[in-house]
PDB file of N, CA and C in Angstrom:
ATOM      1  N   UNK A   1    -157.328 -28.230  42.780  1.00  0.00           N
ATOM      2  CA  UNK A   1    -156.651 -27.303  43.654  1.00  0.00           C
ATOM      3  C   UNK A   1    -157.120 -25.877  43.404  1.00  0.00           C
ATOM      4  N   UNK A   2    -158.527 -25.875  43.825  1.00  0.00           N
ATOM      5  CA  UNK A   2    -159.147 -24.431  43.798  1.00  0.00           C
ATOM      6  C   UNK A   2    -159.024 -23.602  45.128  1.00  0.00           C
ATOM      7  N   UNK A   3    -158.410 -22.394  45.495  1.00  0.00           N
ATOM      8  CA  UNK A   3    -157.781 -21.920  46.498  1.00  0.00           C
ATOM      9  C   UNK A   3    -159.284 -20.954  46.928  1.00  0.00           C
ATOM     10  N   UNK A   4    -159.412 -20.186  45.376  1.00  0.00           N
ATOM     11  CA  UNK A   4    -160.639 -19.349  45.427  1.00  0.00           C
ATOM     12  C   UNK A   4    -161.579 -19.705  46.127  1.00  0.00           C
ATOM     13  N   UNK A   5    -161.910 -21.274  45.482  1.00  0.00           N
ATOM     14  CA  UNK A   5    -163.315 -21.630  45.961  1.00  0.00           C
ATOM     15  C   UNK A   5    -163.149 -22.779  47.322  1.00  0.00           C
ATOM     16  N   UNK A   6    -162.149 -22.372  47.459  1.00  0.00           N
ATOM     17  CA  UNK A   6    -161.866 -22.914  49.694  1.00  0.00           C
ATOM     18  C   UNK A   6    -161.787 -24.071  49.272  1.00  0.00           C
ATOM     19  N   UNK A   7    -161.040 -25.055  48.948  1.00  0.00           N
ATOM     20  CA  UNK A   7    -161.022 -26.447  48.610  1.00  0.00           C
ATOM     21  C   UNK A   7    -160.457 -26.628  49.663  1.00  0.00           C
ATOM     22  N   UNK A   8    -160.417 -27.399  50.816  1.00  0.00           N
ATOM     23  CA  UNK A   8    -159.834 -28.112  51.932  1.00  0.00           C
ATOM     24  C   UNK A   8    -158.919 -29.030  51.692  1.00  0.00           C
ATOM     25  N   UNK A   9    -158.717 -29.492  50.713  1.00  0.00           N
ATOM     26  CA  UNK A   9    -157.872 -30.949  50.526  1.00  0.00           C
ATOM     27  C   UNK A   9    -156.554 -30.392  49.679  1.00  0.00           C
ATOM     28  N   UNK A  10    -155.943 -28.845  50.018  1.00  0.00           N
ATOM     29  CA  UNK A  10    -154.976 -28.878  49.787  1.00  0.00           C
ATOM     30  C   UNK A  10    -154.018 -28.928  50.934  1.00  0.00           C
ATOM     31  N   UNK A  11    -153.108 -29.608  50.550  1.00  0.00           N
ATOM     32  CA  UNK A  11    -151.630 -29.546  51.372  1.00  0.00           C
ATOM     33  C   UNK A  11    -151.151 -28.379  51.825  1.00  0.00           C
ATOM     34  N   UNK A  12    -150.247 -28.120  52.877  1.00  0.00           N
ATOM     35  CA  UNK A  12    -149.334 -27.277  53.326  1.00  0.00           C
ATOM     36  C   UNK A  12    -148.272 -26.973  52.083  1.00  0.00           C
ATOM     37  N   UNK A  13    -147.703 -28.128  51.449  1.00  0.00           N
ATOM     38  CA  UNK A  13    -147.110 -28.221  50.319  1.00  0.00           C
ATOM     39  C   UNK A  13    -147.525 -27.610  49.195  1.00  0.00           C
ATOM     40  N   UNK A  14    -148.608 -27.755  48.570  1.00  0.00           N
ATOM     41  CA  UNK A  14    -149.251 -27.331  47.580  1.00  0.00           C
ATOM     42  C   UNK A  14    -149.451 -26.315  47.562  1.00  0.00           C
ATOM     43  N   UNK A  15    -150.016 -25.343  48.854  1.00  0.00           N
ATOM     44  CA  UNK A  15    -150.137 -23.689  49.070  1.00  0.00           C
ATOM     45  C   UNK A  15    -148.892 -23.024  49.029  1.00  0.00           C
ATOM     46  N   UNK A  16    -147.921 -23.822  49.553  1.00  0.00           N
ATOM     47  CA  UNK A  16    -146.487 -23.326  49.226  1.00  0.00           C
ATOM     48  C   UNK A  16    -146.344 -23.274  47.617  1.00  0.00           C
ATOM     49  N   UNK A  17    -146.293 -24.023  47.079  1.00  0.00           N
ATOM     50  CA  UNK A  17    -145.801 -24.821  45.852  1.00  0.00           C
ATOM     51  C   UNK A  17    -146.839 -22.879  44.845  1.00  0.00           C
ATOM     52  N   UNK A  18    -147.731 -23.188  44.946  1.00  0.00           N
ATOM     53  CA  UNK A  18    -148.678 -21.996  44.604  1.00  0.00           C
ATOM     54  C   UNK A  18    -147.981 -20.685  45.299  1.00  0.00           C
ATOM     55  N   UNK A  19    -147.912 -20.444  45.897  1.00  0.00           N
ATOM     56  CA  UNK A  19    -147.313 -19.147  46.099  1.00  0.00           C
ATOM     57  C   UNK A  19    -145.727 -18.841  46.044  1.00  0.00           C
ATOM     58  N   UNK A  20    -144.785 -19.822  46.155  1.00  0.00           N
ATOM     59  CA  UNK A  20    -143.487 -19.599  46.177  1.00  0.00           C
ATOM     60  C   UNK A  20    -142.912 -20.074  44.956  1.00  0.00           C
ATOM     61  N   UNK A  21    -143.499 -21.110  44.130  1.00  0.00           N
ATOM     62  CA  UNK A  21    -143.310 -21.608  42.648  1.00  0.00           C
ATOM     63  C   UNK A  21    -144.430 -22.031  41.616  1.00  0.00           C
ATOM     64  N   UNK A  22    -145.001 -20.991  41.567  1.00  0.00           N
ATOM     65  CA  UNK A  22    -146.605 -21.661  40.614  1.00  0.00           C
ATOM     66  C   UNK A  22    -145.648 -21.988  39.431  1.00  0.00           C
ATOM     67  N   UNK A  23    -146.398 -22.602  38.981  1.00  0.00           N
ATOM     68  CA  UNK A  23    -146.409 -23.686  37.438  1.00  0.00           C
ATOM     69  C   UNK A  23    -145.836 -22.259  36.313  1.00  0.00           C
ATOM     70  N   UNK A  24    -146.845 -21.189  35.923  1.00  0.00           N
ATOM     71  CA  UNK A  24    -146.505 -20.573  35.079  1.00  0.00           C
ATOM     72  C   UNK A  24    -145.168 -19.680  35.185  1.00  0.00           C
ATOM     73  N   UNK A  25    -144.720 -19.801  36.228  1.00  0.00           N
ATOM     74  CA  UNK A  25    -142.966 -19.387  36.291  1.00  0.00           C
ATOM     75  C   UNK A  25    -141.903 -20.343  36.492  1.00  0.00           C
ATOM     76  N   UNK A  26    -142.438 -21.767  36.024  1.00  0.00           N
ATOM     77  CA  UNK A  26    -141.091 -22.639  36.238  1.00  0.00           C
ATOM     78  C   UNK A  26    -141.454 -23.744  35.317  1.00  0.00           C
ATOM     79  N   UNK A  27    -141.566 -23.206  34.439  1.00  0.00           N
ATOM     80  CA  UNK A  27    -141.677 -24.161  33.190  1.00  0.00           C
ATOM     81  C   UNK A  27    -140.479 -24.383  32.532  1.00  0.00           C
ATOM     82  N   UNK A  28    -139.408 -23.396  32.882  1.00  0.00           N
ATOM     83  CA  UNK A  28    -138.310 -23.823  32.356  1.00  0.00           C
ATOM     84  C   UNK A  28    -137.097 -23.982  33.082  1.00  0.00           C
ATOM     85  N   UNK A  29    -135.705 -24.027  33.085  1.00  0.00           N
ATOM     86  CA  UNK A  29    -134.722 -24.647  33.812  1.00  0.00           C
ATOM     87  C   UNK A  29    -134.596 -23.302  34.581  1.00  0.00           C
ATOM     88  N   UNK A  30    -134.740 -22.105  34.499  1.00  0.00           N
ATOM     89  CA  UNK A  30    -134.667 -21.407  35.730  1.00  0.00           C
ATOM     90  C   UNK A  30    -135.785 -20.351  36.386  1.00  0.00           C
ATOM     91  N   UNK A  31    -136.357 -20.319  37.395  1.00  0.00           N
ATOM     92  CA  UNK A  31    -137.811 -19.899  37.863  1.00  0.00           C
ATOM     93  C   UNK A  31    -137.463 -18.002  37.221  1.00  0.00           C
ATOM     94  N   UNK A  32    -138.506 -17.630  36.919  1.00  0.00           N
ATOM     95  CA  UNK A  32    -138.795 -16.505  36.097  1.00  0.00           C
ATOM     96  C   UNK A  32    -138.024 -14.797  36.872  1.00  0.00           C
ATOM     97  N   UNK A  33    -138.333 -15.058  38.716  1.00  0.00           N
ATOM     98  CA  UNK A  33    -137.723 -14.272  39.659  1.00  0.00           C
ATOM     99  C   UNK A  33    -136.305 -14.488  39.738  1.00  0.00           C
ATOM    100  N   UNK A  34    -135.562 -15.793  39.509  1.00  0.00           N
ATOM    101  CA  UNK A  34    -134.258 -15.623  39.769  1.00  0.00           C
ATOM    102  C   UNK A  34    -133.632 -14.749  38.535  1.00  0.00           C
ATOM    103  N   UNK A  35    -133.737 -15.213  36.898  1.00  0.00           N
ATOM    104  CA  UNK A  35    -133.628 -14.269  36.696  1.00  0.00           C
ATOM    105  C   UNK A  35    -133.862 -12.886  36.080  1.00  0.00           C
ATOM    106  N   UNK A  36    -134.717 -12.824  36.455  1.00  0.00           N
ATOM    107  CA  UNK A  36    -134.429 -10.955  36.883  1.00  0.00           C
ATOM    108  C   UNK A  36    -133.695 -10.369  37.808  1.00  0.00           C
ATOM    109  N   UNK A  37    -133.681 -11.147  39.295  1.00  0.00           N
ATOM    110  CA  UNK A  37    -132.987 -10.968  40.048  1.00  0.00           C
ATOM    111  C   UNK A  37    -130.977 -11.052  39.761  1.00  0.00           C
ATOM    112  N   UNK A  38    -131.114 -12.542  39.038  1.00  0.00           N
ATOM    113  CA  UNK A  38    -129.727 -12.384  38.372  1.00  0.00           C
ATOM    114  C   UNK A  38    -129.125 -11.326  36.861  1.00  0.00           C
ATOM    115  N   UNK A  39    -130.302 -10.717  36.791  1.00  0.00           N
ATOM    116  CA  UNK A  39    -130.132  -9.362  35.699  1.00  0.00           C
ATOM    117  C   UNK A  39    -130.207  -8.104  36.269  1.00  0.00           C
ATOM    118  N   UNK A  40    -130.459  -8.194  37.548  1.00  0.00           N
ATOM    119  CA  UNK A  40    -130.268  -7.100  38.491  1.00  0.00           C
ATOM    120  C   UNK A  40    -131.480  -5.826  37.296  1.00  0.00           C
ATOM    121  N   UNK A  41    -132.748  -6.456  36.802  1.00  0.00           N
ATOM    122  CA  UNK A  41    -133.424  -5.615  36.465  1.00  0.00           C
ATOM    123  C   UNK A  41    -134.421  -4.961  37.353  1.00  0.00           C
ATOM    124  N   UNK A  42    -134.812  -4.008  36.996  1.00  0.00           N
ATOM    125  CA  UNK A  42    -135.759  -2.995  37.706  1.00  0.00           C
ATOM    126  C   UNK A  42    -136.932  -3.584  37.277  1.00  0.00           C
ATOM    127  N   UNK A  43    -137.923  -2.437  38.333  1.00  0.00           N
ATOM    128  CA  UNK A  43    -139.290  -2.547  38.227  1.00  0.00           C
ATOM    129  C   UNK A  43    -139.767  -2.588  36.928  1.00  0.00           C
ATOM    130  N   UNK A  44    -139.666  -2.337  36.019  1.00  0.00           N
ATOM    131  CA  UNK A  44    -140.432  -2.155  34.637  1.00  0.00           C
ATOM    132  C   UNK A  44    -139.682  -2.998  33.948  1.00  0.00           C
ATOM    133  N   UNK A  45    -138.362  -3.666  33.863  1.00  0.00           N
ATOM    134  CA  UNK A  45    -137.864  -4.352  32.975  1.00  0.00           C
ATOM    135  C   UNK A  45    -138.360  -6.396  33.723  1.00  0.00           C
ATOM    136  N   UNK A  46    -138.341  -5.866  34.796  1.00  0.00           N
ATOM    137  CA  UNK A  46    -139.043  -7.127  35.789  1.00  0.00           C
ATOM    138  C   UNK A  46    -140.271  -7.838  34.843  1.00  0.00           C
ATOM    139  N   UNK A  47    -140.694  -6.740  35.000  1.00  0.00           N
ATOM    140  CA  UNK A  47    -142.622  -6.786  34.729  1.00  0.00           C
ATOM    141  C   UNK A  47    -142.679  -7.552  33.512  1.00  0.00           C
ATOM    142  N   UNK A  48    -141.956  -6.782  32.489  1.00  0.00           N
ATOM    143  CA  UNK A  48    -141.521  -7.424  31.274  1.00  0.00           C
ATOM    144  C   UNK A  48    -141.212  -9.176  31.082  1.00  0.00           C
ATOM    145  N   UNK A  49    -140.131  -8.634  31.822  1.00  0.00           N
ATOM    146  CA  UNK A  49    -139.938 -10.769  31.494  1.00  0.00           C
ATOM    147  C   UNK A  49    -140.927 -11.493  32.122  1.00  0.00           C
ATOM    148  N   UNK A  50    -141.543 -11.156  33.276  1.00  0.00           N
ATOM    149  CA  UNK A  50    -142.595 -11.628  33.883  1.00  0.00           C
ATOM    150  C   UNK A  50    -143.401 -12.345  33.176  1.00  0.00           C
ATOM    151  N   UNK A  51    -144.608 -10.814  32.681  1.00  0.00           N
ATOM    152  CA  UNK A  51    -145.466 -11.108  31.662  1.00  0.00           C
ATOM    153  C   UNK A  51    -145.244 -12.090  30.571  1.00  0.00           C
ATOM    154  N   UNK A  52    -143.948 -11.565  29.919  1.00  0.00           N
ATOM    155  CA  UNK A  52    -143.908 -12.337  28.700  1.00  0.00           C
ATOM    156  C   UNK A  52    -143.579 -14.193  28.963  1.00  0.00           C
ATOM    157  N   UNK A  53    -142.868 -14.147  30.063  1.00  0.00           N
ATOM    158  CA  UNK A  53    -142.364 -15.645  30.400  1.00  0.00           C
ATOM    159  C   UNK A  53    -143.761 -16.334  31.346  1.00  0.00           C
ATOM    160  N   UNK A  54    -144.846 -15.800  31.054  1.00  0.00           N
ATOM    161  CA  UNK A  54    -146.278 -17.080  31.790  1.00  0.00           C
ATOM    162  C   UNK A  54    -147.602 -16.720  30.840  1.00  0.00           C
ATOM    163  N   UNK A  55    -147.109 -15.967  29.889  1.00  0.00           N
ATOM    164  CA  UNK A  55    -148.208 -15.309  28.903  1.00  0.00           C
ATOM    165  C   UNK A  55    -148.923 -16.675  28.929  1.00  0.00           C
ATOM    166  N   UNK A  56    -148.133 -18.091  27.853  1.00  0.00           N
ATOM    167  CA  UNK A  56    -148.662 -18.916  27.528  1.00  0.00           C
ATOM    168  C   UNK A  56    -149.082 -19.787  28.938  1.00  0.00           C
ATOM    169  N   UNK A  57    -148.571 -19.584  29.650  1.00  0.00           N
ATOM    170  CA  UNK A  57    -149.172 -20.315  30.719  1.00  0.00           C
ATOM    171  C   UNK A  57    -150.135 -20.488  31.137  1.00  0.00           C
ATOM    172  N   UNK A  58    -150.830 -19.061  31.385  1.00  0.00           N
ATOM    173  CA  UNK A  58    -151.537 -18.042  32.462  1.00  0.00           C
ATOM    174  C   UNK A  58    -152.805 -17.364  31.718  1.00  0.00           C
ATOM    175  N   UNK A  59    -152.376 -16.163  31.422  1.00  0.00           N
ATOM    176  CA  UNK A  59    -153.355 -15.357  30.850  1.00  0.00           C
ATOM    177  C   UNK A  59    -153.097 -14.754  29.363  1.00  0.00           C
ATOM    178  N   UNK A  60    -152.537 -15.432  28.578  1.00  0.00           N
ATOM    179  CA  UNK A  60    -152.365 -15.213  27.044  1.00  0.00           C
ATOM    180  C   UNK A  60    -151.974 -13.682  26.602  1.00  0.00           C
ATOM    181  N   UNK A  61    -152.935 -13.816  25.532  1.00  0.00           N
ATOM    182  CA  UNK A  61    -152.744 -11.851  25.338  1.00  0.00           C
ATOM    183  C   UNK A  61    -153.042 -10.964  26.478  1.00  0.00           C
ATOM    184  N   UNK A  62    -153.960 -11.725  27.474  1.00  0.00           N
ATOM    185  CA  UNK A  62    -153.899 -10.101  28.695  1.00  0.00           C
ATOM    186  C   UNK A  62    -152.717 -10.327  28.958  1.00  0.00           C
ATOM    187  N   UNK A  63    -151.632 -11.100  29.578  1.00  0.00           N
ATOM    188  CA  UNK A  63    -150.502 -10.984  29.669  1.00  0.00           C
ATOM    189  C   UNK A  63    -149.473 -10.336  28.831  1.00  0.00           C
ATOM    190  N   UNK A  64    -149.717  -9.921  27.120  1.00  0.00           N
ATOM    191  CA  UNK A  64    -149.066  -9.721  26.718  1.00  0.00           C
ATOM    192  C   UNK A  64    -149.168  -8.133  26.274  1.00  0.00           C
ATOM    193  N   UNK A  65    -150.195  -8.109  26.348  1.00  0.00           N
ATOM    194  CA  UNK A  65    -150.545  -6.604  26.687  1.00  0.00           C
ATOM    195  C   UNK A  65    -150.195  -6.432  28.277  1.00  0.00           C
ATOM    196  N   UNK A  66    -150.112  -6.642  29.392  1.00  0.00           N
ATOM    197  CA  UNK A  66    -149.801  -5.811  30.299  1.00  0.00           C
ATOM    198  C   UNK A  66    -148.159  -5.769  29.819  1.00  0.00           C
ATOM    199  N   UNK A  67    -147.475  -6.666  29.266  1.00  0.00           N
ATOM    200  CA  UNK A  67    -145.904  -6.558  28.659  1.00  0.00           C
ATOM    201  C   UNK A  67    -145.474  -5.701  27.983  1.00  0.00           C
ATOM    202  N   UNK A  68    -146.976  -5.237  26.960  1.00  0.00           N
ATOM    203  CA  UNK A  68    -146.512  -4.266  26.462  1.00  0.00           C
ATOM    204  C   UNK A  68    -146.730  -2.509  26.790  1.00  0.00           C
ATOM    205  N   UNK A  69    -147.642  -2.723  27.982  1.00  0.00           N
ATOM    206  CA  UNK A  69    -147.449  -1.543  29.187  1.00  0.00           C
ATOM    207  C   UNK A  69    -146.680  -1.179  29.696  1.00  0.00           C
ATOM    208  N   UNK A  70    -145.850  -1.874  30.278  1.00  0.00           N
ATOM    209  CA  UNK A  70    -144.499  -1.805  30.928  1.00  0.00           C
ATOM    210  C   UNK A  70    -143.572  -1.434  30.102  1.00  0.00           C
ATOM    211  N   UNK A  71    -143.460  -2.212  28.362  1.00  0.00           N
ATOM    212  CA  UNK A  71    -142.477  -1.871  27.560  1.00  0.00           C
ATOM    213  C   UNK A  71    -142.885  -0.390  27.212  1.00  0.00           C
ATOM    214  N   UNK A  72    -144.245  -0.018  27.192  1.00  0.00           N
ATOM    215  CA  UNK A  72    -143.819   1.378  26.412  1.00  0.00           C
ATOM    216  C   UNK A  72    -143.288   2.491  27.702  1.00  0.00           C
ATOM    217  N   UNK A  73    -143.836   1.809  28.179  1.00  0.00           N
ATOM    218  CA  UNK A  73    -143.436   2.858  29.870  1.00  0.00           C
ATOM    219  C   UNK A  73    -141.431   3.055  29.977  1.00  0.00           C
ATOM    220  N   UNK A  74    -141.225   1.676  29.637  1.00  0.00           N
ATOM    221  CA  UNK A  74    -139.688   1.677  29.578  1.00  0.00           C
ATOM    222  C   UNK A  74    -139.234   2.399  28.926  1.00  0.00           C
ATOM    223  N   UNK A  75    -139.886   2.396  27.226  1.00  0.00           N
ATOM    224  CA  UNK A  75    -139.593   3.094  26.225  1.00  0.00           C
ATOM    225  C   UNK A  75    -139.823   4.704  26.159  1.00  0.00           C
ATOM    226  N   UNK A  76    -140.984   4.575  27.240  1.00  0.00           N
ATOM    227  CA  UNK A  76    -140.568   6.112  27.098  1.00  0.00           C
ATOM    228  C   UNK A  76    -139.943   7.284  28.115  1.00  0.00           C
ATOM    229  N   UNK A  77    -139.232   6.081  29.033  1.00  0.00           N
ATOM    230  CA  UNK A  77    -138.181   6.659  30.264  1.00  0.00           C
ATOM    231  C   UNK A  77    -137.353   6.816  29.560  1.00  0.00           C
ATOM    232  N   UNK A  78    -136.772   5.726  28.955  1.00  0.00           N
ATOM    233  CA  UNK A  78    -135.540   5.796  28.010  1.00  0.00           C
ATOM    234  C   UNK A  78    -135.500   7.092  26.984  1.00  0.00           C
ATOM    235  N   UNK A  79    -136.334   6.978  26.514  1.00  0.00           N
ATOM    236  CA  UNK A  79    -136.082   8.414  25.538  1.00  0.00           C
ATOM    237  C   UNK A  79    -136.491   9.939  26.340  1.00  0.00           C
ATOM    238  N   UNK A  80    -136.971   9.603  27.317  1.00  0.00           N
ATOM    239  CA  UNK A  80    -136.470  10.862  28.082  1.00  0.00           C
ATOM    240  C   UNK A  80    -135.373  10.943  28.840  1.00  0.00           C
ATOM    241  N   UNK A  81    -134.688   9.937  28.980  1.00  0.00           N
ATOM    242  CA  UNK A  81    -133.408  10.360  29.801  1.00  0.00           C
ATOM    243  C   UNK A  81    -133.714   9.965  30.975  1.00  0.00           C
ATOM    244  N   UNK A  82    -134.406   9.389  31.107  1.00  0.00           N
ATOM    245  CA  UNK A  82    -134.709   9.278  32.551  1.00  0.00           C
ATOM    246  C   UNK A  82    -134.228   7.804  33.444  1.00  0.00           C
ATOM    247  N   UNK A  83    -132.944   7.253  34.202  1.00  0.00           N
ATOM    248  CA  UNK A  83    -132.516   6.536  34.165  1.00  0.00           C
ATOM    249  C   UNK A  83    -133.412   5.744  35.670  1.00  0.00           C
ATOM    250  N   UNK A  84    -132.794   4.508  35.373  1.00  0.00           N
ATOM    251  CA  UNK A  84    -133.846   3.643  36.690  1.00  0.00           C
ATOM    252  C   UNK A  84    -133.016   4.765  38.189  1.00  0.00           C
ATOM    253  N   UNK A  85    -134.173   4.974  38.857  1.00  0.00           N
ATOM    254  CA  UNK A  85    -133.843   5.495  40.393  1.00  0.00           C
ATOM    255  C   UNK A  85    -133.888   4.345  41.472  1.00  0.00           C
ATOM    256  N   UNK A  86    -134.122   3.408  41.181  1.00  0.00           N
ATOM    257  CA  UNK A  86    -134.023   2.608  42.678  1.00  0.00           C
ATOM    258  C   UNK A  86    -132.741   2.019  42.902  1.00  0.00           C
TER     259      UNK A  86
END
């Protein structure tokens, strides 16, 4: 199921399945978007669980370094005072 390289013999299902539930966000009993969504977190605290919840899945340490982009970014709203605006 190579999308990149135009494989024809995927399903309607499967392109769904890939874009609305890939593998590296539902490895566990609840998909990685609900919650954040049920933590009512922001953009940068999002990113966070993101990264860290498909690291092993997906892309390992680049994943865990972009996690820890976001965390220092958090970290350093927070110590300026600077509270989420959206």
């Amino acid at each position: 199921m190579d999308i990149a390289n135009g494989h024809s013999d995927m399903t309607e299902k499967d392109l769904n399945d890939i874009v609305n539930h890939p593998k590296h966000y539902t490895e566990g009993t609840i998909e990685c978007i609900d919650y954040i969504n049920a933590c009512n977190f922001d953009y940068l605290e999002g990113n966070i669980v993101k990264y860290i919840t498909r690291y092993k899945q997906k892309n390992g340490v680049e994943d865990l370094r972009k996690a820890e982009f976001y965390l220092r970014m958090l970290i350093e709203r927070e110590l300026n005072g600077i509270g989420d605006e959206t």
